[in-house]
N, C-alpha and C. Protein backbone atom coordinates (compact mmCIF):
# COMPACT_ATOMS: atom_id res chain seq x y z
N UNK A 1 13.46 -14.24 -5.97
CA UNK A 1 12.01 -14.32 -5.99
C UNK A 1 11.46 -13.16 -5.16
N UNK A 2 10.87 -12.62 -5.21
CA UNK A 2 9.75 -11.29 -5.02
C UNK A 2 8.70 -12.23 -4.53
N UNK A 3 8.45 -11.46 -3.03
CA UNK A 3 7.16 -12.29 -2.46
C UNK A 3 6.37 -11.03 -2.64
N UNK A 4 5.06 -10.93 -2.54
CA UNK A 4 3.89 -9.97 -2.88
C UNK A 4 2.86 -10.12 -2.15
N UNK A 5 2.30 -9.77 -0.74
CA UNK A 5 1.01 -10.67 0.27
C UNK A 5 0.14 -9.20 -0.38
N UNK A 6 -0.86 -9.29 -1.14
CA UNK A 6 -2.22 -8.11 -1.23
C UNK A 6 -3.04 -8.71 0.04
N UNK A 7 -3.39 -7.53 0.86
CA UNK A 7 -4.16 -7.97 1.84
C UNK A 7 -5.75 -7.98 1.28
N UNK A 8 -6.48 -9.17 1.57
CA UNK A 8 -8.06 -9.07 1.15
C UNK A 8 -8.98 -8.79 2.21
N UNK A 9 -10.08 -8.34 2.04
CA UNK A 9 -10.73 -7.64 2.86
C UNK A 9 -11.20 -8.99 4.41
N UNK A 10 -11.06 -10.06 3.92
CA UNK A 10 -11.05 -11.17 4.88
C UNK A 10 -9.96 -10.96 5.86
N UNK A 11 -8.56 -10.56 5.19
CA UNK A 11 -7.50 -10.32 6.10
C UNK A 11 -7.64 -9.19 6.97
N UNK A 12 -8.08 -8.11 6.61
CA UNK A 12 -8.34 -7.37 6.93
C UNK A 12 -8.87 -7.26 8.48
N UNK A 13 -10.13 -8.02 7.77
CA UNK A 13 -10.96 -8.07 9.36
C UNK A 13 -10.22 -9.24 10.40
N UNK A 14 -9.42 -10.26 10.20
CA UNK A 14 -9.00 -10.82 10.69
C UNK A 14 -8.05 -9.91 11.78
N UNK A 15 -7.82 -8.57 11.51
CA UNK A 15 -7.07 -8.10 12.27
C UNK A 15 -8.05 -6.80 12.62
N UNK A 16 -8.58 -7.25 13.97
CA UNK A 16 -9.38 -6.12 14.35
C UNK A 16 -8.57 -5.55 15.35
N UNK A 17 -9.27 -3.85 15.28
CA UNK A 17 -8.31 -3.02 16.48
C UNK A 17 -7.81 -3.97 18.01
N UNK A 18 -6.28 -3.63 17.91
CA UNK A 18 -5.98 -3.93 18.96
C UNK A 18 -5.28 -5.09 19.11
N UNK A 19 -5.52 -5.79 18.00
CA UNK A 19 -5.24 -7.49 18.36
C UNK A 19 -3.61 -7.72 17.89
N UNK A 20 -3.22 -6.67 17.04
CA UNK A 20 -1.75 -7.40 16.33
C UNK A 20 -0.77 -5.88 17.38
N UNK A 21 0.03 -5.98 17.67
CA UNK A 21 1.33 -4.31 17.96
C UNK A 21 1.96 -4.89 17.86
N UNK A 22 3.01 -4.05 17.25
CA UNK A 22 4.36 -4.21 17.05
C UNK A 22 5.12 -2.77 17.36
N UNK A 23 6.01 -3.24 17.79
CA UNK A 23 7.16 -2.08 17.64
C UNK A 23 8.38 -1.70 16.55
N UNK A 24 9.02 -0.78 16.45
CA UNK A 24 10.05 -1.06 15.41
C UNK A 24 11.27 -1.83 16.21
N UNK A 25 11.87 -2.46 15.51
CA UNK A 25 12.59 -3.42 15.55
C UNK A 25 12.51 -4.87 16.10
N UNK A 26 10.80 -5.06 16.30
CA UNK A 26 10.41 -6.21 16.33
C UNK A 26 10.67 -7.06 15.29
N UNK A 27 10.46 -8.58 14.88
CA UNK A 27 10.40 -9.46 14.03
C UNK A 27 9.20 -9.69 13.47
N UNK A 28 8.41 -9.50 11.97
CA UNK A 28 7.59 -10.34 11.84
C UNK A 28 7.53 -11.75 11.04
N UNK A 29 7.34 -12.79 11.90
CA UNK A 29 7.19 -13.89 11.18
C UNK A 29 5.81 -14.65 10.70
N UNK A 30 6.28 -15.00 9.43
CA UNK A 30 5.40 -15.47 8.59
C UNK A 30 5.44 -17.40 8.13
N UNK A 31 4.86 -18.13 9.19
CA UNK A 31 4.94 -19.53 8.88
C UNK A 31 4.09 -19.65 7.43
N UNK A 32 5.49 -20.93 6.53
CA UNK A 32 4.71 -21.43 5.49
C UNK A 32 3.51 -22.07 5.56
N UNK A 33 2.52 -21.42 4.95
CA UNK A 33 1.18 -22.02 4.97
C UNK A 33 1.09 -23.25 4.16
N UNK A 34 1.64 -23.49 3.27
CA UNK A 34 1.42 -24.32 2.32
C UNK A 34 3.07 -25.44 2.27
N UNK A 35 2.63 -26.76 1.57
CA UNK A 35 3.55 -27.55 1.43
C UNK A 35 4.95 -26.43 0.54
N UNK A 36 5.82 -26.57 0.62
CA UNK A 36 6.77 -26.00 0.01
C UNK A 36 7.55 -23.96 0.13
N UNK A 37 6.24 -23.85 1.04
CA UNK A 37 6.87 -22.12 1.49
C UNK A 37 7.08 -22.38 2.51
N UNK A 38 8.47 -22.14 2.72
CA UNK A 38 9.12 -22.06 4.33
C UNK A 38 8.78 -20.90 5.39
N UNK A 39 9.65 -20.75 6.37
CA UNK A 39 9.03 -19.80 7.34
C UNK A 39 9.74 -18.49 6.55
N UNK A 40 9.51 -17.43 6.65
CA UNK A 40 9.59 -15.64 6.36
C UNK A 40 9.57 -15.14 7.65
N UNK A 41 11.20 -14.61 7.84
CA UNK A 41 10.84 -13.18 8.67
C UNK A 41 11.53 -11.92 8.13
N UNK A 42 11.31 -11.19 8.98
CA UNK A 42 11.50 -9.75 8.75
C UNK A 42 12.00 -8.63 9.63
N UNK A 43 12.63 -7.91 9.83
CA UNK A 43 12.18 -7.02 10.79
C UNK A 43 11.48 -5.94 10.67
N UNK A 44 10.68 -5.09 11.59
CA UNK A 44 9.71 -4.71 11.37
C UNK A 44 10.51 -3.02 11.32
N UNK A 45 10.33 -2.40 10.30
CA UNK A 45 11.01 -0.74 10.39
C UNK A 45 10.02 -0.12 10.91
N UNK A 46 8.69 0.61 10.32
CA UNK A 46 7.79 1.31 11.04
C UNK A 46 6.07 0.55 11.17
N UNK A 47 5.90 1.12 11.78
CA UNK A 47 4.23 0.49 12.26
C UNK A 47 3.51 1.66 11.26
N UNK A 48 2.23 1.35 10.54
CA UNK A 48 1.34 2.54 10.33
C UNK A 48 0.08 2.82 10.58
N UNK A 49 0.14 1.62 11.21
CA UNK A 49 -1.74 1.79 11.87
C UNK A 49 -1.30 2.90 13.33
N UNK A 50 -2.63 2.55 14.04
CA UNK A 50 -2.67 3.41 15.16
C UNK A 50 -2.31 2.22 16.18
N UNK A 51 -1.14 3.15 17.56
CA UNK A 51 -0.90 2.02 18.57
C UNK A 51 -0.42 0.77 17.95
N UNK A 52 1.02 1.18 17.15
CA UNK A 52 1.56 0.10 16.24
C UNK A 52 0.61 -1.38 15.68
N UNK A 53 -0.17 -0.97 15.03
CA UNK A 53 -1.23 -1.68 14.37
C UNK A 53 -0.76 -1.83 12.98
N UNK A 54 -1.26 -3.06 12.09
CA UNK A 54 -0.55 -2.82 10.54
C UNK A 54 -1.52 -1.91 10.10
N UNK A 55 -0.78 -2.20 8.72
CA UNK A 55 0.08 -2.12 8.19
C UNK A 55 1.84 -1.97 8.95
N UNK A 56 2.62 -3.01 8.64
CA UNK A 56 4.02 -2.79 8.50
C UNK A 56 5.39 -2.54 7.82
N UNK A 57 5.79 -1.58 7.67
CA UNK A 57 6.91 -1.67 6.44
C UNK A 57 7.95 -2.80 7.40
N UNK A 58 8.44 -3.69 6.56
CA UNK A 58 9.10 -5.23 6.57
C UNK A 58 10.26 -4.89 5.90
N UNK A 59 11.50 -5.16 6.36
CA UNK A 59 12.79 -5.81 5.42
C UNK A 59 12.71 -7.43 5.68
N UNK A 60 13.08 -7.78 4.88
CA UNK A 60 13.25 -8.95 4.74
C UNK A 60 14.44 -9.67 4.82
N UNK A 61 14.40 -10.83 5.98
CA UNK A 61 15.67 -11.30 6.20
C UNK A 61 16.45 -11.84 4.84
N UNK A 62 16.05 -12.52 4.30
CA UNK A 62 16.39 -13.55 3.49
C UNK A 62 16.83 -12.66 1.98
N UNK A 63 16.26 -11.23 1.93
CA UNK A 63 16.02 -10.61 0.71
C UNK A 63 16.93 -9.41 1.03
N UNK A 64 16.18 -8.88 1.34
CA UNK A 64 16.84 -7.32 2.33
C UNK A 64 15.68 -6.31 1.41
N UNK A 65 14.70 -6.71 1.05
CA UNK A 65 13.81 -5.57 0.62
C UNK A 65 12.93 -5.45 1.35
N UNK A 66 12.26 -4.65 0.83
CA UNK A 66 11.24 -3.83 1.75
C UNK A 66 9.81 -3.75 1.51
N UNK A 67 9.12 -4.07 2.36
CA UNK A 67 7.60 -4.31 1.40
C UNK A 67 6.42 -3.91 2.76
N UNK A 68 5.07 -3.26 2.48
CA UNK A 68 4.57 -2.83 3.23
C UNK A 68 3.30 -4.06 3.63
N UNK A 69 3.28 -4.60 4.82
CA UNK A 69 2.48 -5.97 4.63
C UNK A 69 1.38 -5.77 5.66
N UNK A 70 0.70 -6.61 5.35
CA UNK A 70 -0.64 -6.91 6.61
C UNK A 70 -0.48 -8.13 6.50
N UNK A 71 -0.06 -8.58 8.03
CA UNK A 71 -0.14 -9.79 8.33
C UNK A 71 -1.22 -10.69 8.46
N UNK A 72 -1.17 -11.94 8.13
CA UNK A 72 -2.38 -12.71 7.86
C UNK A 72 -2.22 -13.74 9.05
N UNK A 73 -3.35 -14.77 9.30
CA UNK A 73 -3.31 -15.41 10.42
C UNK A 73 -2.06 -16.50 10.51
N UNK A 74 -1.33 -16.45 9.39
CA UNK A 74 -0.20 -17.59 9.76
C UNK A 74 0.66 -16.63 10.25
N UNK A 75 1.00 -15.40 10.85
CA UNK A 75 2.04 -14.47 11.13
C UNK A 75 1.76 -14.44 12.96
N UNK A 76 3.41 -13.87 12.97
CA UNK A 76 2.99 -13.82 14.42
C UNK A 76 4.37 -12.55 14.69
N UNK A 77 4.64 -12.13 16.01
CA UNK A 77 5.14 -10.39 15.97
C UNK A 77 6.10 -12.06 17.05
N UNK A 78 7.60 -11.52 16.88
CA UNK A 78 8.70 -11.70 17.88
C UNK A 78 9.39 -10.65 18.41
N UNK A 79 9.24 -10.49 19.70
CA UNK A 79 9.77 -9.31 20.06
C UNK A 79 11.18 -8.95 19.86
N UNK A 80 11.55 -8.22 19.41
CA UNK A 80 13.03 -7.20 19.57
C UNK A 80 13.93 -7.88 20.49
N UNK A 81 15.36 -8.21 20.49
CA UNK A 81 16.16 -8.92 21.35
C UNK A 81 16.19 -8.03 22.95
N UNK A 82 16.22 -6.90 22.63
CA UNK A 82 16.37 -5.83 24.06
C UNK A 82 15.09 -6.51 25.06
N UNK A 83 14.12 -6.81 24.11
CA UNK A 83 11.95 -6.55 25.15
C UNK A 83 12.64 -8.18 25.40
N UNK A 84 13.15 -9.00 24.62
CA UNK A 84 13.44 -10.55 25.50
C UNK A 84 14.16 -10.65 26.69
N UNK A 85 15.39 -10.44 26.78
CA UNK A 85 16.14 -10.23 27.38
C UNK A 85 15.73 -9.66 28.98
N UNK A 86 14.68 -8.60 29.02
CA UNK A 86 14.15 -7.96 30.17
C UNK A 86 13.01 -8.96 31.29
């Protein structure tokens, strides 16, 4: 199955400057919103906003593809095992 998130301009603003960073090799996870979609993560390859802001290019655990996403309010950034650990 091929997941596909189009970001809408609602999502959009949901992510105003500043509020989401990520680094590369962070996690992004994506809780199922709905009865029957489980949780989604990812790790995160590059950031393309400014000050690691999304847009994110994503591999996908479960898949191993690659897809460029804007996270929506069910998502959340897990840091990299090295940034825990410290």
């Amino acid at each position: 199955m091929r997941w596909l998130r189009i970001a809408s301009a609602e999502m959009l603003n949901d992510f105003q400057e500043g509020d989401v960073q990520a680094h590369t090799g962070d996690h992004l996870v994506i809780e199922g919103a709905k009865v029957g979609l489980g949780r989604r993560d990812g790790e995160i390859l590059e950031t393309h906003g400014p000050q690691g802001e999304p847009p994110f290019l994503v591999r996908w655990t479960d898949s191993g593809s690659e897809a460029l996403v804007y996270p929506g309010p069910d998502a959340h950034i897990q840091p990299a095992e090295s940034e825990r650990s410290n």
